[in-house]
C-alpha atoms as a PDB file:
ATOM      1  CA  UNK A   1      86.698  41.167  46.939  1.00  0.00           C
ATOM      2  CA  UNK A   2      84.919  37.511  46.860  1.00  0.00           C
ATOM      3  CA  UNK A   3      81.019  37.467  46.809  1.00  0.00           C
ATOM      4  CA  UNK A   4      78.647  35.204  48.836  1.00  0.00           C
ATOM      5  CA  UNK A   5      77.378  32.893  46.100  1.00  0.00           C
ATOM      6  CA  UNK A   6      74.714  30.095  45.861  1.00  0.00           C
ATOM      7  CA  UNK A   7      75.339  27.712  43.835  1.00  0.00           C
ATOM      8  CA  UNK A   8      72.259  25.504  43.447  1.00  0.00           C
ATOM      9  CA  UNK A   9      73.589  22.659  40.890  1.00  0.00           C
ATOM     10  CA  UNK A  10      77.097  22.173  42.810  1.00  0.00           C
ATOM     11  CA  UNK A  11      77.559  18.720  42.372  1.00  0.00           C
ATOM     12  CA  UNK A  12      76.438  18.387  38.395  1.00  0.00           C
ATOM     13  CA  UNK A  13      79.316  18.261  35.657  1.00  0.00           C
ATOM     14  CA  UNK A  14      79.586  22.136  35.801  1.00  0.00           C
ATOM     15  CA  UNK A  15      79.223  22.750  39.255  1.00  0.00           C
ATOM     16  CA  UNK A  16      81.840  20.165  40.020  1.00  0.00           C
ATOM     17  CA  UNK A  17      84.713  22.074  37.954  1.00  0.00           C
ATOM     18  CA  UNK A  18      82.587  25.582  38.739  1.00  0.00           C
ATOM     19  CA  UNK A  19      82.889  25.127  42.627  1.00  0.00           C
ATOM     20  CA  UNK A  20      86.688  25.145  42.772  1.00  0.00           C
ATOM     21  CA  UNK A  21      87.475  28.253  40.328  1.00  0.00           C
ATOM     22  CA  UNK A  22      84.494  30.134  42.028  1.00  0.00           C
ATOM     23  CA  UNK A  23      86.636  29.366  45.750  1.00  0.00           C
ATOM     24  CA  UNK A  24      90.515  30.133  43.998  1.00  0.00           C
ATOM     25  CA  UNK A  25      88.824  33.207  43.195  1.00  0.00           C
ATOM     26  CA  UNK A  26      88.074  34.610  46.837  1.00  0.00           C
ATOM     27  CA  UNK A  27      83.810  33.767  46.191  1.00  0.00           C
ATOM     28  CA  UNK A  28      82.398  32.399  49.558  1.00  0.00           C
ATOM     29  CA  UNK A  29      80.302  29.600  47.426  1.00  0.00           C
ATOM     30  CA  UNK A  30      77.258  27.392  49.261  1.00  0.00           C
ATOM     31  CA  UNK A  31      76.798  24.481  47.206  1.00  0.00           C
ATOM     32  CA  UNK A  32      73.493  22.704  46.813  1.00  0.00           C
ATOM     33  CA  UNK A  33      73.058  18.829  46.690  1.00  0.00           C
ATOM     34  CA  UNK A  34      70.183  17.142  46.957  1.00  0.00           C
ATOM     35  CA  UNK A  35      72.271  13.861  48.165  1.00  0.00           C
ATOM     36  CA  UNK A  36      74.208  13.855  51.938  1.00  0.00           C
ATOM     37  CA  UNK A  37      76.835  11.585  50.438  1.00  0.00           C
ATOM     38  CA  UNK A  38      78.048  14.232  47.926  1.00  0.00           C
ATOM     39  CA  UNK A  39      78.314  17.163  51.032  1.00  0.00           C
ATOM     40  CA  UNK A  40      81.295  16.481  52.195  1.00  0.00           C
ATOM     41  CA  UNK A  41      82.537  16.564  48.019  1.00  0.00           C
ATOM     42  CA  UNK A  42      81.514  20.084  48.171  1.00  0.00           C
ATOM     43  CA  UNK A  43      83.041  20.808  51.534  1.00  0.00           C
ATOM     44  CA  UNK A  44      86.124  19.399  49.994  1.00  0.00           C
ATOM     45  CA  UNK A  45      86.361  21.358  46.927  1.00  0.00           C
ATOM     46  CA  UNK A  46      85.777  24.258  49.326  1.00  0.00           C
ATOM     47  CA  UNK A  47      82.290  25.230  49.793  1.00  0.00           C
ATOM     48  CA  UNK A  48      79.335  25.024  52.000  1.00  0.00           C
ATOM     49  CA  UNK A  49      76.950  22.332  51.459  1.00  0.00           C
ATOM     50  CA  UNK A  50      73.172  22.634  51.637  1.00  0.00           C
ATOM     51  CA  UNK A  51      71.443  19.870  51.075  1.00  0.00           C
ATOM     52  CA  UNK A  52      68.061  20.505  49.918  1.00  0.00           C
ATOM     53  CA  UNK A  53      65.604  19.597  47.282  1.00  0.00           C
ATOM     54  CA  UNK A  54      64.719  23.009  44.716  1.00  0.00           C
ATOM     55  CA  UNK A  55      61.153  21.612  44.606  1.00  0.00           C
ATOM     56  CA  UNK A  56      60.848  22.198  48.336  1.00  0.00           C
ATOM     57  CA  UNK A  57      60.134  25.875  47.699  1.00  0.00           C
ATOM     58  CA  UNK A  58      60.140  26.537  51.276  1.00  0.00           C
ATOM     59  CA  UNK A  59      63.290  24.342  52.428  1.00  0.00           C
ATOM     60  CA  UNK A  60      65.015  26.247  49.333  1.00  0.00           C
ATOM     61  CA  UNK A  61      64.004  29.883  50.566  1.00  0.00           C
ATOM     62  CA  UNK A  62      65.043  29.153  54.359  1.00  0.00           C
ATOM     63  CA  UNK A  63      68.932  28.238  53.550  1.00  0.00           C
ATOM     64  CA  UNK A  64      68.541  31.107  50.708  1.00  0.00           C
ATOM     65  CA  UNK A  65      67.558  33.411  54.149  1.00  0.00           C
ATOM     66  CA  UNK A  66      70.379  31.930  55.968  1.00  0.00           C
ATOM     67  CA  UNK A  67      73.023  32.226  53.096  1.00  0.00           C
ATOM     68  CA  UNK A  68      71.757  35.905  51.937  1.00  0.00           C
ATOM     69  CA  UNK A  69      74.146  35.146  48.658  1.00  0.00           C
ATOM     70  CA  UNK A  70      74.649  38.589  46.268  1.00  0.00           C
ATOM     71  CA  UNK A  71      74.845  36.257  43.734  1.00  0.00           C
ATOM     72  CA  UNK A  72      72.806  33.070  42.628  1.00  0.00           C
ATOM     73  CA  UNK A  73      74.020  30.974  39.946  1.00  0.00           C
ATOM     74  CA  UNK A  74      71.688  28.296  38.190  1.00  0.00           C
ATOM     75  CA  UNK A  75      73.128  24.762  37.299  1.00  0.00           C
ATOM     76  CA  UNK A  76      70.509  22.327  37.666  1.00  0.00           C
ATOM     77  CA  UNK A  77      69.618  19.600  35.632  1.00  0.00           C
ATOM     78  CA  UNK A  78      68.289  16.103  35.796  1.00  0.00           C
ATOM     79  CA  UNK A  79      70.170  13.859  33.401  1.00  0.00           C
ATOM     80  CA  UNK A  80      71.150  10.372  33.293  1.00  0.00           C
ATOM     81  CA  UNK A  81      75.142   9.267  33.684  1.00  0.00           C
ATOM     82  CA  UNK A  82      76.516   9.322  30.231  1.00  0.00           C
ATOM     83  CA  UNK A  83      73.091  10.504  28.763  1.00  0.00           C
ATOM     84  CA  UNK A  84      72.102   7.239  28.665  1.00  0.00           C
ATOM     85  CA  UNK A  85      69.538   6.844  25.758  1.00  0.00           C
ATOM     86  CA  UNK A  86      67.150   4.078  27.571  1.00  0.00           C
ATOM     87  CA  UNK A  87      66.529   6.687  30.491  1.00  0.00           C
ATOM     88  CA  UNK A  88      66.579   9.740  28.086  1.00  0.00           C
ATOM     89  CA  UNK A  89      62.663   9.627  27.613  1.00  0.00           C
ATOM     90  CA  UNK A  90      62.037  10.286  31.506  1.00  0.00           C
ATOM     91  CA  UNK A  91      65.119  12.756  32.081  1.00  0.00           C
ATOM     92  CA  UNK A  92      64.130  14.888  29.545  1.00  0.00           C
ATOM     93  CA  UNK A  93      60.639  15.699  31.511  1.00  0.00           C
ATOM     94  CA  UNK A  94      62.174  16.200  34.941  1.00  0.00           C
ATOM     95  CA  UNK A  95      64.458  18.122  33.382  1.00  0.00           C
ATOM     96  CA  UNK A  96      61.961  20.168  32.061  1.00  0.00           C
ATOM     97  CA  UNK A  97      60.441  20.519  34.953  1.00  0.00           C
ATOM     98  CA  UNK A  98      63.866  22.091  36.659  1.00  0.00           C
ATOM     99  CA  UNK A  99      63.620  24.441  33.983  1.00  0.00           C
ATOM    100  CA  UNK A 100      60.482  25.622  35.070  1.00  0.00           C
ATOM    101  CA  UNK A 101      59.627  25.081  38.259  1.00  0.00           C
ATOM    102  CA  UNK A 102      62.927  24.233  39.637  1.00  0.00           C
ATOM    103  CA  UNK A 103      64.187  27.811  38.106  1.00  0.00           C
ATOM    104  CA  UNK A 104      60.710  29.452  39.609  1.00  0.00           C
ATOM    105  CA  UNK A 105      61.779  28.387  43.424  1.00  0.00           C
ATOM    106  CA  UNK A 106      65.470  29.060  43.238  1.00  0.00           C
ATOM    107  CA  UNK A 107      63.930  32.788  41.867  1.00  0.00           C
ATOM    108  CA  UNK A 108      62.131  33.404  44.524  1.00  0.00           C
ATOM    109  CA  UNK A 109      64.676  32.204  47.024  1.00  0.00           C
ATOM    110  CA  UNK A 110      67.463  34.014  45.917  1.00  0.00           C
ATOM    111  CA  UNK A 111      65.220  37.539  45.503  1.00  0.00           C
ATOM    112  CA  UNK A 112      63.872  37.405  49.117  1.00  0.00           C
ATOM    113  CA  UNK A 113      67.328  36.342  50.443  1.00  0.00           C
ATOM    114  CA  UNK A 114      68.531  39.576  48.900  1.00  0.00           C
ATOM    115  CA  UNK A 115      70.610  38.351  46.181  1.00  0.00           C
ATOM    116  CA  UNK A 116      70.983  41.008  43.385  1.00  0.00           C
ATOM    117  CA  UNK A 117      72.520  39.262  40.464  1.00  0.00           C
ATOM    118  CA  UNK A 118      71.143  35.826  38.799  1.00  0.00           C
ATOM    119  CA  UNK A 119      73.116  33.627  36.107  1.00  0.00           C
ATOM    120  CA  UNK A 120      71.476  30.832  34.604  1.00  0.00           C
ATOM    121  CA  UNK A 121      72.260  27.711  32.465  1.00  0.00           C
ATOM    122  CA  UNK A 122      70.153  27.718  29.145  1.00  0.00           C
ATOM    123  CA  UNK A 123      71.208  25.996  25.736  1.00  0.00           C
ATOM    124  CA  UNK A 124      72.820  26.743  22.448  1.00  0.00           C
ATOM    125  CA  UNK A 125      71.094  24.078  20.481  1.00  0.00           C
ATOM    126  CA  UNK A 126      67.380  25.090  20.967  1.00  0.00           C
ATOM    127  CA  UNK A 127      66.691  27.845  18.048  1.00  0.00           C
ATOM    128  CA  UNK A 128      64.116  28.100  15.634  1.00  0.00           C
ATOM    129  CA  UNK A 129      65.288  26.737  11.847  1.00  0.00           C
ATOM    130  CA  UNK A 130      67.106  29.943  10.364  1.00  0.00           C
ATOM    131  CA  UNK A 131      70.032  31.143   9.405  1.00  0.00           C
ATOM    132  CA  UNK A 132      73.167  30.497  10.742  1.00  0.00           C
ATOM    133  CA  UNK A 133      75.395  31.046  12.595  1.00  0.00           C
ATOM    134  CA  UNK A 134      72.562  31.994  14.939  1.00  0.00           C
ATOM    135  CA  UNK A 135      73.331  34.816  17.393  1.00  0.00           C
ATOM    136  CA  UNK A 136      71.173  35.685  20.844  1.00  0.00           C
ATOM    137  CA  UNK A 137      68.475  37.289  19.445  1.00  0.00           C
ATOM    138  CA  UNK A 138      67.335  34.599  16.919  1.00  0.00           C
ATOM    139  CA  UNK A 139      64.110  33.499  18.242  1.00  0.00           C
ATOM    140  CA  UNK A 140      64.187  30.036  20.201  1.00  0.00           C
ATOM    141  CA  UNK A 141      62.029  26.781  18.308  1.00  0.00           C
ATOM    142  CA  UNK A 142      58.461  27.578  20.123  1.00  0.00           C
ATOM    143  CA  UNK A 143      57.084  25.590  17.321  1.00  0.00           C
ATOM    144  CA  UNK A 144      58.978  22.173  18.371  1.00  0.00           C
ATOM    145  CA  UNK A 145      57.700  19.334  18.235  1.00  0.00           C
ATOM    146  CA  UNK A 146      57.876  15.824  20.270  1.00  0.00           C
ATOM    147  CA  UNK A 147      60.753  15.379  22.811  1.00  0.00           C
ATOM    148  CA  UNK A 148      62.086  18.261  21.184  1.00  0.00           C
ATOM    149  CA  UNK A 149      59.369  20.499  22.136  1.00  0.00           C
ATOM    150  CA  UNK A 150      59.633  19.496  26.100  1.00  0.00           C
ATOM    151  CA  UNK A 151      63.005  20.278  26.397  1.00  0.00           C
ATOM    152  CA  UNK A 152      62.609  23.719  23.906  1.00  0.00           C
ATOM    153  CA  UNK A 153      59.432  25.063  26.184  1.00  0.00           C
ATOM    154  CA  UNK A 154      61.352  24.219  29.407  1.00  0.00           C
ATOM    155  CA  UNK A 155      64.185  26.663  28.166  1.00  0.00           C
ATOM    156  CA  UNK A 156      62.273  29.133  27.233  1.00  0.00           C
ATOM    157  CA  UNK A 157      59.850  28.706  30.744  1.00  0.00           C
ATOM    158  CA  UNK A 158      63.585  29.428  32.610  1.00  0.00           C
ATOM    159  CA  UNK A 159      64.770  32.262  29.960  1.00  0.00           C
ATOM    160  CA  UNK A 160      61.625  34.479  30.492  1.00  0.00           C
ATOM    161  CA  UNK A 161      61.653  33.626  34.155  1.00  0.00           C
ATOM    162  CA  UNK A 162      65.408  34.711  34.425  1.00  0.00           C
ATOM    163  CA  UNK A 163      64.815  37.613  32.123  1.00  0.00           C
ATOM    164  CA  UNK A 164      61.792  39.369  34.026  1.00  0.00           C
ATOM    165  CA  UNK A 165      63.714  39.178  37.485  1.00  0.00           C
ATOM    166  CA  UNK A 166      64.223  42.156  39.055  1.00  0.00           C
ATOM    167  CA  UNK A 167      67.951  40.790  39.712  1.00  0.00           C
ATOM    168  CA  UNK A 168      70.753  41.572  37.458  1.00  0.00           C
ATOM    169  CA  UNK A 169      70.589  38.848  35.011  1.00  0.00           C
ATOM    170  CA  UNK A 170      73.148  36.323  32.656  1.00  0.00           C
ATOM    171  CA  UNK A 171      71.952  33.573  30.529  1.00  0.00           C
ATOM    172  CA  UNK A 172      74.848  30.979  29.235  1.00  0.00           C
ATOM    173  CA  UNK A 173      73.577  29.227  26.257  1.00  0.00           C
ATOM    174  CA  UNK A 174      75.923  26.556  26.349  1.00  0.00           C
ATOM    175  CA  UNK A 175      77.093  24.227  23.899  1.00  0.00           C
ATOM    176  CA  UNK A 176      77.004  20.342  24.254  1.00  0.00           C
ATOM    177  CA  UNK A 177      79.512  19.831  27.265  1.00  0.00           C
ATOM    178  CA  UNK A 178      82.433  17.645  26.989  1.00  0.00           C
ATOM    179  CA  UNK A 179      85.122  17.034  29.267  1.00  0.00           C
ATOM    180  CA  UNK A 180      85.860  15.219  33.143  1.00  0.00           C
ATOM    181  CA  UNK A 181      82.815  14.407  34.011  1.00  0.00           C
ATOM    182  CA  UNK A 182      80.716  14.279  30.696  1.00  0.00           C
ATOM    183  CA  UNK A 183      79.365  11.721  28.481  1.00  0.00           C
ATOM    184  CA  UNK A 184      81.752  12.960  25.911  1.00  0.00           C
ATOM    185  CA  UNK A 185      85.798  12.506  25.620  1.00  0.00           C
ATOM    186  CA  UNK A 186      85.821  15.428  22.470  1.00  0.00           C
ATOM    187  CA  UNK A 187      83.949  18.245  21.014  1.00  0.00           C
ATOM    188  CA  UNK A 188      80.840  17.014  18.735  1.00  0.00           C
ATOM    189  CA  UNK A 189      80.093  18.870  15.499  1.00  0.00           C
ATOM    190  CA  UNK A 190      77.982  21.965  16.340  1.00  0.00           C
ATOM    191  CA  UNK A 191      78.459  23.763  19.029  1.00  0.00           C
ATOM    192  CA  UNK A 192      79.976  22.430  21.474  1.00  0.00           C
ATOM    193  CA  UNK A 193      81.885  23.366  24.773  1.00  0.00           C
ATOM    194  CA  UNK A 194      84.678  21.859  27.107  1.00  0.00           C
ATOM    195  CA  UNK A 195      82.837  21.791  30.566  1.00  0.00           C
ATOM    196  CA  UNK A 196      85.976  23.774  32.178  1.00  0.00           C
ATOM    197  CA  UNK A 197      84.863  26.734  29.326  1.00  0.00           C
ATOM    198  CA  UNK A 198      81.374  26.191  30.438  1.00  0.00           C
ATOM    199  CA  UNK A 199      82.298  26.573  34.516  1.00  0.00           C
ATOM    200  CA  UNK A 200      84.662  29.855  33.640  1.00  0.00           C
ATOM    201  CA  UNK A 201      81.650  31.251  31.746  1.00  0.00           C
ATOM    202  CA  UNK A 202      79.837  31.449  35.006  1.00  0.00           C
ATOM    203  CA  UNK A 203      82.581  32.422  36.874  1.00  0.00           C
ATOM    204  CA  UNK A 204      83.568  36.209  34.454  1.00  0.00           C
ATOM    205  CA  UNK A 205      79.284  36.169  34.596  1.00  0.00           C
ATOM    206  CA  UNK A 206      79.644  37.035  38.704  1.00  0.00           C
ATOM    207  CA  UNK A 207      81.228  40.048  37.933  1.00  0.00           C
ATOM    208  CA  UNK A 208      80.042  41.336  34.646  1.00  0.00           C
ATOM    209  CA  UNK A 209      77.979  40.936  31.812  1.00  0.00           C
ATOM    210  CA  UNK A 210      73.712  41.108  31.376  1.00  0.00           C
ATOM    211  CA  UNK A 211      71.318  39.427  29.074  1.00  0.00           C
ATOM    212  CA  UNK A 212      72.487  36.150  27.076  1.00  0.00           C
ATOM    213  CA  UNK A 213      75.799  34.896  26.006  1.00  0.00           C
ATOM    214  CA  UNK A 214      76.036  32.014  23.347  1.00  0.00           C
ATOM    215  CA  UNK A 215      79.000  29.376  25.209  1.00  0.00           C
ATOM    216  CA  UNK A 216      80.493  27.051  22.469  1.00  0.00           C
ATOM    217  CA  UNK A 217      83.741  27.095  20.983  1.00  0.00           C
ATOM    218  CA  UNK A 218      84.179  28.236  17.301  1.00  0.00           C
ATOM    219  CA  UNK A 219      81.543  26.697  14.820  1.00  0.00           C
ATOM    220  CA  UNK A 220      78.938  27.440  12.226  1.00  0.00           C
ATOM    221  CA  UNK A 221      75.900  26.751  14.232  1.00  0.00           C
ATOM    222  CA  UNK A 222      76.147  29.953  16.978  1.00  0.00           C
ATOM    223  CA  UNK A 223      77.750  33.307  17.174  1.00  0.00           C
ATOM    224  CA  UNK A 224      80.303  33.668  20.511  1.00  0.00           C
ATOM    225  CA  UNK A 225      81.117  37.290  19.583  1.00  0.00           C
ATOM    226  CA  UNK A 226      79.793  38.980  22.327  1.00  0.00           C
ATOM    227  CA  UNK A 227      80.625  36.126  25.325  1.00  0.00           C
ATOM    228  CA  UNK A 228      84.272  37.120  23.870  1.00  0.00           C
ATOM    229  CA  UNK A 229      83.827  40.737  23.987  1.00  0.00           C
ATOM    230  CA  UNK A 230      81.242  41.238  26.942  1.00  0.00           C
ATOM    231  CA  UNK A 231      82.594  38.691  29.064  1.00  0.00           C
ATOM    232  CA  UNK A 232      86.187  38.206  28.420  1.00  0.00           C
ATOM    233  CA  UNK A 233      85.225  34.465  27.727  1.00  0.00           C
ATOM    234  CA  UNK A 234      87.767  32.315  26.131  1.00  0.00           C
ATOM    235  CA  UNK A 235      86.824  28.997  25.140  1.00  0.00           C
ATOM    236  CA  UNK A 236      90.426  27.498  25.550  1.00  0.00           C
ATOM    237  CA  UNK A 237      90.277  27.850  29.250  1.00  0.00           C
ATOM    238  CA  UNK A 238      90.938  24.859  31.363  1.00  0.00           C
ATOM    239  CA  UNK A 239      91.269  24.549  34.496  1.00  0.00           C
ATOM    240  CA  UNK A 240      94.604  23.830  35.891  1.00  0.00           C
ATOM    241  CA  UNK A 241      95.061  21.218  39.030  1.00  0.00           C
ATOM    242  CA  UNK A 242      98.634  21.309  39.554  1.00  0.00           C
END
């Protein structure tokens, strides 16, 4: 039986492959978008659009009311096309401040809208020096420093806000994304993930699994043992549009 799901982050590169899987699989999805013009691409693809700004706490919690999703799933971010490196300095704050503040609002929201089960996008690349392959209980790199350090202390501001909700809770730690809609054509060494992987992640997450799940496909740099076995993940998946 579908779920009533808010997804707040419809229209970045995983919401834009998550939205259609979420809707072939009987989910009633509301999409948020800060920008009218990319509505009616959610409407297409099948959902409800809301436009609304997460930093308008009180905007945010009114279409949460209205919605009353079971589940809310997190995929905001604030990066340039392609990860452009000239506007990297600048997206790396705002992005930090989704992470925090952005992640604070959308908690609130969901948890007075009655929404009982919370699934947020963290990273795979943001743990302390250590041996590897590093699984999910290797402590994240509080000790960062420089650009490093903003990005770092904004994951770990959403991780311990997603962890200490009273809502059932997933964090995806994903790889580096590549795929439609990406600033990357292949897999990069590390850990990385195909951004159809990444969207399925979230989608076996609205049914099952709790705590944190590396994302990547095989590598030395993270552990995917228990996404596999937890979640049923496979990192082959793609999405088929025939």
């Amino acid at each position: 039986m579908g779920r009533r799901i808010l997804l707040a982050g419809a229209t970045g590169a995983v919401g834009r492959r998550l939205v259609p899987i979420l809707v072939e699989a009987g989910h009633l999805v509301w999409g948020t978008t800060r920008s009218a013009a990319k509505a009616a691409e959610l409407e297409a693809a099948g959902a409800n659009a809301v436009i609304v700004d997460v930093f308008d706490a009180r905007a945010l919690s009114t279409a949460a009311h209205e919605i009353r999703p079971e589940v809310a799933i997190h995929q905001l971010t604030d990066l340039p096309k392609d990860l452009d490196p000239a506007l990297m300095g600048e997206a790396i704050a705002r992005n930090a401040r989704i992470r925090n503040e952005g992640t604070r609002n959308l908690i609130e929201a969901a948890k007075r809208a009655g929404a009982t089960r919370l699934i947020a996008q963290s990273i795979a690349w943001a743990y302390a020096p250590g041996p590897l392959p590093h699984d999910e209980q290797d402590p994240l790199d509080s000790a960062a420093e420089g650009a490093r350090a903003i990005s770092v202390n904004g994951v770990i501001a959403l991780e311990h806000q997603v962890l200490e909700t009273p809502m059932d809770a997933v964090i995806l730690r994903y790889g580096q994304f590549y795929g439609p809609g990406t600033a990357f054509n292949a897999a990069k060494p590390g850990a990385s993930v195909h951004i159809d992987a990444a969207a399925y992640a979230a989608l076996l997450a609205v049914d099952r699994g709790a705590g944190i799940y590396n994302i990547a496909e095989p590598n030395d740099q993270v552990s995917t043992g228990r996404a596999i076995a937890d979640l049923g993940w496979d990192a082959d998946f793609r999405r088929s549009t025939t």
